[in-house]
PDB file of N, CA and C in Angstrom:
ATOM      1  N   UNK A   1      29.854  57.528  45.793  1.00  0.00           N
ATOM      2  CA  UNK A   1      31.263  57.234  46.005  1.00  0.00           C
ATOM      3  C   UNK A   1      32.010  57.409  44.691  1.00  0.00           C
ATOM      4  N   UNK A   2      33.261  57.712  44.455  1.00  0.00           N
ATOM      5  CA  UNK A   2      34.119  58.097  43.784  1.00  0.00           C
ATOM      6  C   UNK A   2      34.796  56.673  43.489  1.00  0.00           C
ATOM      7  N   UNK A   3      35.422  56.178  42.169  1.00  0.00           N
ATOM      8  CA  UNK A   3      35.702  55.050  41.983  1.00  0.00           C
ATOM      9  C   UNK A   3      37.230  55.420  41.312  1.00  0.00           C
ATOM     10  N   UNK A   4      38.228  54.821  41.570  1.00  0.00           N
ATOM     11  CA  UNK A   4      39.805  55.068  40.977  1.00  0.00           C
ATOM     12  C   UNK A   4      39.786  53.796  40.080  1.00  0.00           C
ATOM     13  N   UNK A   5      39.829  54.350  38.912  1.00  0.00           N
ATOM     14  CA  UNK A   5      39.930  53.167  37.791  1.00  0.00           C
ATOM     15  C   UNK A   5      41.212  52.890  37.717  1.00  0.00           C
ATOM     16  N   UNK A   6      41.637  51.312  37.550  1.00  0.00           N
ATOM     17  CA  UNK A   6      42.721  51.181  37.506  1.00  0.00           C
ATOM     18  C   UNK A   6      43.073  50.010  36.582  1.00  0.00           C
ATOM     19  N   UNK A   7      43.730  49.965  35.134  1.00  0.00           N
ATOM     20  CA  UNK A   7      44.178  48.637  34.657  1.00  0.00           C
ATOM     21  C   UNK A   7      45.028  47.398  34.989  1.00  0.00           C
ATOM     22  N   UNK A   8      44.401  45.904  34.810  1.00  0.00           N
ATOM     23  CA  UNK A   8      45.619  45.056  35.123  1.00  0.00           C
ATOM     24  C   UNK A   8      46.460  44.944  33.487  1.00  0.00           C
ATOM     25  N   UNK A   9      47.518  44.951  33.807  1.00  0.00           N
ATOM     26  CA  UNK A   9      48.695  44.208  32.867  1.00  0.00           C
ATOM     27  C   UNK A   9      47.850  43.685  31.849  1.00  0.00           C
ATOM     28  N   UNK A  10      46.840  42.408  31.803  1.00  0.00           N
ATOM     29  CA  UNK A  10      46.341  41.781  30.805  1.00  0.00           C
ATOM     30  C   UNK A  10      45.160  42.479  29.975  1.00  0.00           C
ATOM     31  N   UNK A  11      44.470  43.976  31.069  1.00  0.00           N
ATOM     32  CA  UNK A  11      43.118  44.284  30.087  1.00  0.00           C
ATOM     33  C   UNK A  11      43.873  45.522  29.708  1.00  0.00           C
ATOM     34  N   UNK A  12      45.308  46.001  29.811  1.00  0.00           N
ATOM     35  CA  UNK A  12      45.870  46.660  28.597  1.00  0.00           C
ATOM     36  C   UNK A  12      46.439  46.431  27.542  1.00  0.00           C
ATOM     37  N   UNK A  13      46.936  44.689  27.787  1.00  0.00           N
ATOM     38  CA  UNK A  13      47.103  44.129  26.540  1.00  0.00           C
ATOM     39  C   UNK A  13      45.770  44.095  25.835  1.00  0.00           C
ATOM     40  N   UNK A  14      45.143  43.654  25.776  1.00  0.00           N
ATOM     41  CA  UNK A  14      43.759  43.385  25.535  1.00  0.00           C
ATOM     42  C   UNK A  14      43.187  44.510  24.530  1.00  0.00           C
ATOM     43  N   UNK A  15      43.274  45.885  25.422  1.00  0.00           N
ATOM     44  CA  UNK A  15      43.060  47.022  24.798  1.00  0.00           C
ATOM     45  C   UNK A  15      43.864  47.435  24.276  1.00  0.00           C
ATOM     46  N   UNK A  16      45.068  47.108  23.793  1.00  0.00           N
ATOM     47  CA  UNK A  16      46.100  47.321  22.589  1.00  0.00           C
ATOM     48  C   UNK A  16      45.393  46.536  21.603  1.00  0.00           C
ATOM     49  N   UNK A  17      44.818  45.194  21.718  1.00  0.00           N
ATOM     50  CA  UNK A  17      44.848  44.235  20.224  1.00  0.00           C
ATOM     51  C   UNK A  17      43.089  45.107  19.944  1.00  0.00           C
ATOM     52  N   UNK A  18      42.412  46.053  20.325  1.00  0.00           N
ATOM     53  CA  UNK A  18      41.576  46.117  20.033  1.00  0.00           C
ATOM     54  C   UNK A  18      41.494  47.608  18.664  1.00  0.00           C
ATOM     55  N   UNK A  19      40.427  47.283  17.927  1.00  0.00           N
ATOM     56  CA  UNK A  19      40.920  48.486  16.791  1.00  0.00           C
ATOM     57  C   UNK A  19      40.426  49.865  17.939  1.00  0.00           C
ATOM     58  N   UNK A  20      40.870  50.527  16.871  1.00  0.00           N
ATOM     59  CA  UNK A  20      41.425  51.946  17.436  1.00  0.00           C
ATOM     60  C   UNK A  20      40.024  52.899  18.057  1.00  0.00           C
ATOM     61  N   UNK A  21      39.161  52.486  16.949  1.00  0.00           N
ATOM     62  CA  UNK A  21      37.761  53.298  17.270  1.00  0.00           C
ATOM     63  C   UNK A  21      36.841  52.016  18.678  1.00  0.00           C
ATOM     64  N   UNK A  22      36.934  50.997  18.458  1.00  0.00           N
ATOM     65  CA  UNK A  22      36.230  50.682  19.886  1.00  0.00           C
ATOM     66  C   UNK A  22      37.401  50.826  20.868  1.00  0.00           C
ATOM     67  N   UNK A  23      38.569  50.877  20.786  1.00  0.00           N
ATOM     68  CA  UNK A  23      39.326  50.693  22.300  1.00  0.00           C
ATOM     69  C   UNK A  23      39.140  52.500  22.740  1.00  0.00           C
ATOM     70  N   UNK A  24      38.696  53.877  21.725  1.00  0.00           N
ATOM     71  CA  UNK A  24      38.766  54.649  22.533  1.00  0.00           C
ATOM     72  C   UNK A  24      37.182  54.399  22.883  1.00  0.00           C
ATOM     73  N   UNK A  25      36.123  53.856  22.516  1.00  0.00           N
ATOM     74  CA  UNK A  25      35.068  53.702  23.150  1.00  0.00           C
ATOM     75  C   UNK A  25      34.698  52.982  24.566  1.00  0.00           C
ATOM     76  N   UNK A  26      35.654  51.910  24.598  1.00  0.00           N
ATOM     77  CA  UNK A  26      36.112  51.022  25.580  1.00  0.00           C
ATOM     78  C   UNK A  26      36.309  52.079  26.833  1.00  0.00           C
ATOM     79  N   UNK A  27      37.909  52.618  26.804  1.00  0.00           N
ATOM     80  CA  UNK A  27      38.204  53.506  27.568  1.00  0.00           C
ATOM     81  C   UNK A  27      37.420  54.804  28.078  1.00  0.00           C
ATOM     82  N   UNK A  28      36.683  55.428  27.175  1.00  0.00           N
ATOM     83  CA  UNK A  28      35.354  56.454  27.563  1.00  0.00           C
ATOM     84  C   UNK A  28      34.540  56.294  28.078  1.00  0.00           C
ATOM     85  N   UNK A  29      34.373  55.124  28.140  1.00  0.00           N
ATOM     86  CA  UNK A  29      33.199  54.401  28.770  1.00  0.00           C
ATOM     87  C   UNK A  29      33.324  53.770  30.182  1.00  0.00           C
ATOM     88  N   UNK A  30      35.009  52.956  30.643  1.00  0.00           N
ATOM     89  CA  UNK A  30      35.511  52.753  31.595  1.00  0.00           C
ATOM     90  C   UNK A  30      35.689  53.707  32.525  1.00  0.00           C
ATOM     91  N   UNK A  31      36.518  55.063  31.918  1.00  0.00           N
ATOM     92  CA  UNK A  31      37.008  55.742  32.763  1.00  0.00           C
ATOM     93  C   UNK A  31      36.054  56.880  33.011  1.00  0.00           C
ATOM     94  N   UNK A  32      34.950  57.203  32.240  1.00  0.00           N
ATOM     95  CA  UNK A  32      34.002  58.162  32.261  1.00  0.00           C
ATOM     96  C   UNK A  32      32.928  57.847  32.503  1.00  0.00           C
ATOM     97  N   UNK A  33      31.983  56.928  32.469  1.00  0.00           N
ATOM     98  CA  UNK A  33      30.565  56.286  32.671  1.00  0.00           C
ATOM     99  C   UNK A  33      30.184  55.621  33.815  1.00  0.00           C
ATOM    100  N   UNK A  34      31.383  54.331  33.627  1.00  0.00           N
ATOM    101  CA  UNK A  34      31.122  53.246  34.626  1.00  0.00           C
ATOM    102  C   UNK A  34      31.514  53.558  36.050  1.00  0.00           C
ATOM    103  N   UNK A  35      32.577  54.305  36.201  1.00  0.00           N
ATOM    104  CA  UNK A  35      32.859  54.806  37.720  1.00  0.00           C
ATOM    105  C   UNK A  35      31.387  55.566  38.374  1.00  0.00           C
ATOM    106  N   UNK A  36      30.911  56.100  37.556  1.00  0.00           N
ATOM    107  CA  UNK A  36      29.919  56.705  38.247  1.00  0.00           C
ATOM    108  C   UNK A  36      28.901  56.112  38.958  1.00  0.00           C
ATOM    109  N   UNK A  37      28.747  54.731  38.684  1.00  0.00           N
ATOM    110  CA  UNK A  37      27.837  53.931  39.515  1.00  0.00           C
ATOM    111  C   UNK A  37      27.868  52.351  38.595  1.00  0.00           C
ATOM    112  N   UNK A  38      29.153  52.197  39.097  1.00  0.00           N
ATOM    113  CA  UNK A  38      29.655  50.888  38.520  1.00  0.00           C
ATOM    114  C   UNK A  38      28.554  49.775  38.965  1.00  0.00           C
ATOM    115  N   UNK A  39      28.096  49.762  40.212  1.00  0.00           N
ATOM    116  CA  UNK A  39      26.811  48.148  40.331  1.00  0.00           C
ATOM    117  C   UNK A  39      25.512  48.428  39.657  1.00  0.00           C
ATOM    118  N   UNK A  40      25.132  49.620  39.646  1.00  0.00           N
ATOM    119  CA  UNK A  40      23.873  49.671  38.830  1.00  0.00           C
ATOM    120  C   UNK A  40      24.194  49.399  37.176  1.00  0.00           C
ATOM    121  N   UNK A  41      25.584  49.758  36.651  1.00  0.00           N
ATOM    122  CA  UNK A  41      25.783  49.459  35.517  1.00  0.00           C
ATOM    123  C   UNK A  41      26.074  48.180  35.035  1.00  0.00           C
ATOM    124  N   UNK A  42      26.595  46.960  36.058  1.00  0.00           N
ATOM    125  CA  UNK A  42      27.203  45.595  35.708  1.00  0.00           C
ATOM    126  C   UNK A  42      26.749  44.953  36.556  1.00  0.00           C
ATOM    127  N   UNK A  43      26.728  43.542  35.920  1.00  0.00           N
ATOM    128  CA  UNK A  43      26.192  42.344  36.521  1.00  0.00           C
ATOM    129  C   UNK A  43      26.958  41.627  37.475  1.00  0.00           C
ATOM    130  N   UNK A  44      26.913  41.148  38.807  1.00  0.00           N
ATOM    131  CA  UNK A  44      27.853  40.163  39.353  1.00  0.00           C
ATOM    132  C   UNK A  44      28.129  38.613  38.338  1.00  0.00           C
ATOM    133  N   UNK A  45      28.952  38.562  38.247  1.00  0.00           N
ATOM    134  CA  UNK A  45      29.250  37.199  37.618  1.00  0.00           C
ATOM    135  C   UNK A  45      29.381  35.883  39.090  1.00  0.00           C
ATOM    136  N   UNK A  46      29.129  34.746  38.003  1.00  0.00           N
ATOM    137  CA  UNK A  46      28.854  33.335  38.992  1.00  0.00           C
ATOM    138  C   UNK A  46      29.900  32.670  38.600  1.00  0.00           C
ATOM    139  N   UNK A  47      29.972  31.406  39.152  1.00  0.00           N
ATOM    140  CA  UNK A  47      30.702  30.011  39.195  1.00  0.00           C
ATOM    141  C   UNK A  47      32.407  30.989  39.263  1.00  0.00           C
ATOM    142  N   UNK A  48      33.312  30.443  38.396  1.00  0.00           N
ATOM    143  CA  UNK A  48      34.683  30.493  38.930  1.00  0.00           C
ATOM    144  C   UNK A  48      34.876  31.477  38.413  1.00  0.00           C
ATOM    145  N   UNK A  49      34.215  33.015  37.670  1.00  0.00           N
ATOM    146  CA  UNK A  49      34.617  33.975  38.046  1.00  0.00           C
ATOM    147  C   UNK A  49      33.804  35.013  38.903  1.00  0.00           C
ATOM    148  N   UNK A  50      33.413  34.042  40.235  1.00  0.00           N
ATOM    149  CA  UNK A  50      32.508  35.037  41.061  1.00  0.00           C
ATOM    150  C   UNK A  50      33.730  36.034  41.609  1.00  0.00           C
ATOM    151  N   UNK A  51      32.728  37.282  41.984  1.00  0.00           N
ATOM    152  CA  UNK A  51      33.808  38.479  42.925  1.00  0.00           C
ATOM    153  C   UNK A  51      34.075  39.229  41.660  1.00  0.00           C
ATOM    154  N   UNK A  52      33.981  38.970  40.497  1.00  0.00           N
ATOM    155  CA  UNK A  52      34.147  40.064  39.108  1.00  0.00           C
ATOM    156  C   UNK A  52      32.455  40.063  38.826  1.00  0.00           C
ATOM    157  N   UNK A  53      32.304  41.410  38.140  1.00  0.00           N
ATOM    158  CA  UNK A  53      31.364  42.405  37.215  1.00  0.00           C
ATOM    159  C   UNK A  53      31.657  42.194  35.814  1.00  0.00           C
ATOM    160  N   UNK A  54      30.570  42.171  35.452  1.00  0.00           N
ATOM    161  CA  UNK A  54      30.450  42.419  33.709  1.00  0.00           C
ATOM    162  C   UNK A  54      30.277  43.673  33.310  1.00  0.00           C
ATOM    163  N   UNK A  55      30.556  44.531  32.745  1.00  0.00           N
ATOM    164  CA  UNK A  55      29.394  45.691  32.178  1.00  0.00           C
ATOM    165  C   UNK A  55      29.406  45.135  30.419  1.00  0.00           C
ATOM    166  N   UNK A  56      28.704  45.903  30.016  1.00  0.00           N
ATOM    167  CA  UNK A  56      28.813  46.233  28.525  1.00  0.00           C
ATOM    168  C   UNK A  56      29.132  47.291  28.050  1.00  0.00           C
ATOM    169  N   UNK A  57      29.543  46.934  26.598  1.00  0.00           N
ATOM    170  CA  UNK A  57      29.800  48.531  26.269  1.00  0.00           C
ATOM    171  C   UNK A  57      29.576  47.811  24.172  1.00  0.00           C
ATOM    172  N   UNK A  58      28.742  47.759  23.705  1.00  0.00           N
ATOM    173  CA  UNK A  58      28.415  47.450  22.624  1.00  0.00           C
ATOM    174  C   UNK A  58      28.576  45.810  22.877  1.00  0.00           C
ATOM    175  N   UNK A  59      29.117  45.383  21.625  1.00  0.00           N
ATOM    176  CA  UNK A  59      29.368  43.722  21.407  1.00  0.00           C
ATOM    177  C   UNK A  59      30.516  43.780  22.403  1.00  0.00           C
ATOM    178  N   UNK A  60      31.075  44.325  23.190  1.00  0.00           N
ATOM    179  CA  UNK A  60      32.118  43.892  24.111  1.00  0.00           C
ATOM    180  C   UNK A  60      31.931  44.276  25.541  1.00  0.00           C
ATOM    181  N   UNK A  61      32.898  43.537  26.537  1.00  0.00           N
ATOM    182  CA  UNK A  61      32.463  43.494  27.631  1.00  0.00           C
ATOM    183  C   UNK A  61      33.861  43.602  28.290  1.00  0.00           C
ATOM    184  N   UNK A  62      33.422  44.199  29.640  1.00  0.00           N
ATOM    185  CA  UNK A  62      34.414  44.975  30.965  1.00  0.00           C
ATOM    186  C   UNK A  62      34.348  44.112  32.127  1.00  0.00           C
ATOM    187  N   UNK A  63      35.003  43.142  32.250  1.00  0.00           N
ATOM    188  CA  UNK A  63      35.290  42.156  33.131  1.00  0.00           C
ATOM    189  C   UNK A  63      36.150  43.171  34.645  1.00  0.00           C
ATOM    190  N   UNK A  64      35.343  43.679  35.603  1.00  0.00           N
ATOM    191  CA  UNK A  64      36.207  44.314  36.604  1.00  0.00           C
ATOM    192  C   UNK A  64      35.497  43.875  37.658  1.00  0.00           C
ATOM    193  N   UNK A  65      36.653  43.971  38.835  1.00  0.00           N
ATOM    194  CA  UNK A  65      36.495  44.084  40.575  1.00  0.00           C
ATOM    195  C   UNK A  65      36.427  45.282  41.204  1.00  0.00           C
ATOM    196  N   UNK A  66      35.386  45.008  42.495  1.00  0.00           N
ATOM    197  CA  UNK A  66      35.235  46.341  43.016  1.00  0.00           C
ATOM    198  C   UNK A  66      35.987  46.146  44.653  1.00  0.00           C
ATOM    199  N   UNK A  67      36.964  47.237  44.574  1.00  0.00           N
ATOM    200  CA  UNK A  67      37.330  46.915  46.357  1.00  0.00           C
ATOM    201  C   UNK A  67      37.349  48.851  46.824  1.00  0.00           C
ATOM    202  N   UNK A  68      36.381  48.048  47.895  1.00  0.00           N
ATOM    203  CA  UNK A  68      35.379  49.249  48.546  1.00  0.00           C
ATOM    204  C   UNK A  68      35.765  49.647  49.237  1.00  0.00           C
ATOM    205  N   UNK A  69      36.488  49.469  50.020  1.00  0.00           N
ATOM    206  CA  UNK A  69      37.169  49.835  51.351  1.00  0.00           C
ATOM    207  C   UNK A  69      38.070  51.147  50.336  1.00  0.00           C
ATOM    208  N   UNK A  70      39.084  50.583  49.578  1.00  0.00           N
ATOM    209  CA  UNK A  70      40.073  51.233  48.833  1.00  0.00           C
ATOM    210  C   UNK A  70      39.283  52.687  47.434  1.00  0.00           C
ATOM    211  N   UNK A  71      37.770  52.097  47.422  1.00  0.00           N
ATOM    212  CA  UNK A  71      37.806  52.868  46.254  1.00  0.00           C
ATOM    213  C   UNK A  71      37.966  52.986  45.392  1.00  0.00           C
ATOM    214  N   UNK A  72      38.509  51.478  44.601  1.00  0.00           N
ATOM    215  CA  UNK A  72      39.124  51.318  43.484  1.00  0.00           C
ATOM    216  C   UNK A  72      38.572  50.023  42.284  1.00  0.00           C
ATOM    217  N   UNK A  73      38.296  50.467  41.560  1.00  0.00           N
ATOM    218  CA  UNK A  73      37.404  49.611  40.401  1.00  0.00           C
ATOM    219  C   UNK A  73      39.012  49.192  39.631  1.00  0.00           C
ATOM    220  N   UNK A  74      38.806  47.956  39.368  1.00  0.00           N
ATOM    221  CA  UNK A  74      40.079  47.060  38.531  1.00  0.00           C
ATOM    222  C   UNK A  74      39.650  46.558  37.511  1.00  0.00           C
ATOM    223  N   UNK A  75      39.930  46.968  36.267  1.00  0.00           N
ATOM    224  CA  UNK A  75      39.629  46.247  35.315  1.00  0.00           C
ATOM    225  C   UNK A  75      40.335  45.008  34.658  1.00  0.00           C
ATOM    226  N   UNK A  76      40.176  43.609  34.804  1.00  0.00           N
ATOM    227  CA  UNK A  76      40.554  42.894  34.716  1.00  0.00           C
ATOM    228  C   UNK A  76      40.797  42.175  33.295  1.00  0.00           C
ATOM    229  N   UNK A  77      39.773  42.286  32.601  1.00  0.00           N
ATOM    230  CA  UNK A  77      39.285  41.658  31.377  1.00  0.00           C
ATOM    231  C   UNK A  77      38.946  42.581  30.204  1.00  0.00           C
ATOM    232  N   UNK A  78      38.990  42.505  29.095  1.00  0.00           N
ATOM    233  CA  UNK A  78      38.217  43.636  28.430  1.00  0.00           C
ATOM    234  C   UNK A  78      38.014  42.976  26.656  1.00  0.00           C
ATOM    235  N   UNK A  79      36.892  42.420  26.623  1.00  0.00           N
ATOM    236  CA  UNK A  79      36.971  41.082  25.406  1.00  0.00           C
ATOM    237  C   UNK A  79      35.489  41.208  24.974  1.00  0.00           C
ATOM    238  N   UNK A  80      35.452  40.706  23.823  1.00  0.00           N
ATOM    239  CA  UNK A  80      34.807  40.692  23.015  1.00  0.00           C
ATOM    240  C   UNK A  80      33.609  39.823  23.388  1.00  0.00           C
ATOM    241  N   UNK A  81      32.152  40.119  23.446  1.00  0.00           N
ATOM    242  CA  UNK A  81      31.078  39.190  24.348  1.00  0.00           C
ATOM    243  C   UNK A  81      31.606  37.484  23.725  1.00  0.00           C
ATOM    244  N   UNK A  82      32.087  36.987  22.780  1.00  0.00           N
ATOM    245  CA  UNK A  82      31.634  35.670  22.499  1.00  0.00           C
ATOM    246  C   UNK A  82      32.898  35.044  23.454  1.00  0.00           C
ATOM    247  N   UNK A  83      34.068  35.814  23.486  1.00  0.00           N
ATOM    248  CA  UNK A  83      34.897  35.233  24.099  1.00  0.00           C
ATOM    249  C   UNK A  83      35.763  35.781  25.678  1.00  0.00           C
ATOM    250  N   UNK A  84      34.593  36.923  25.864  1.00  0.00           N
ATOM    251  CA  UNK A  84      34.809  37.382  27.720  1.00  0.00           C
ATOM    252  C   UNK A  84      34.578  36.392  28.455  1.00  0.00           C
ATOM    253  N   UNK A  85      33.919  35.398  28.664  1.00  0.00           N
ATOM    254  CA  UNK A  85      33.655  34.339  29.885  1.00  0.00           C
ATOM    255  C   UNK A  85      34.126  33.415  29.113  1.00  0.00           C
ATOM    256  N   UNK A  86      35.039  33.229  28.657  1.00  0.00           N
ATOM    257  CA  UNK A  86      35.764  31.854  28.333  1.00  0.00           C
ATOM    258  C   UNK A  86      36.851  31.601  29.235  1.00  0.00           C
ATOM    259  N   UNK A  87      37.333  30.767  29.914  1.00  0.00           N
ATOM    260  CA  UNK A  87      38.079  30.311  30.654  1.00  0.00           C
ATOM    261  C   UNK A  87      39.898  30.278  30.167  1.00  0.00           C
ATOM    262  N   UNK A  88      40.273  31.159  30.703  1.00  0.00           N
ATOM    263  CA  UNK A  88      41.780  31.421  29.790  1.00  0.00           C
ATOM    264  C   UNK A  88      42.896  30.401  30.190  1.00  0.00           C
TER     265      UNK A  88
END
């Protein structure tokens, strides 16, 4: 299946405050890697952010939803491992 990557509002802020050489790694990796088989690449997450995925992508992490019907991977989150599952 074909996946339509799509940013929310907050994981492009996110990827603005990030330096220049990981946010284009970030993005190469989002829009080029992970669509290709986004569940074999990320973990389901538990407790109150179940229904979101983790992936990795070095020391940082890709907080996204998958809606299947639509085809469309959402990236929600996009933060640094110590402070991606912190409760905002």
């Amino acid at each position: 299946m074909s996946w339509e990557v799509q940013f929310s509002p907050a994981a492009l802020r996110s990827l603005d405050r990030l330096p220049p050489r990981i946010a284009a790694a970030v993005v190469e990796f989002t829009t080029a890697t992970l669509p290709q088989n986004p569940e074999r690449m990320s973990k389901p997450l538990r407790d109150e952010l179940n229904g979101l995925r983790s992936a990795r992508r070095g020391d940082y992490r890709v907080l996204f939803s998958l809606d299947h019907e639509r085809g469309v991977l959402l990236v929600i989150r996009l933060a640094h491992r110590a402070d991606a599952f912190r409760p905002r």
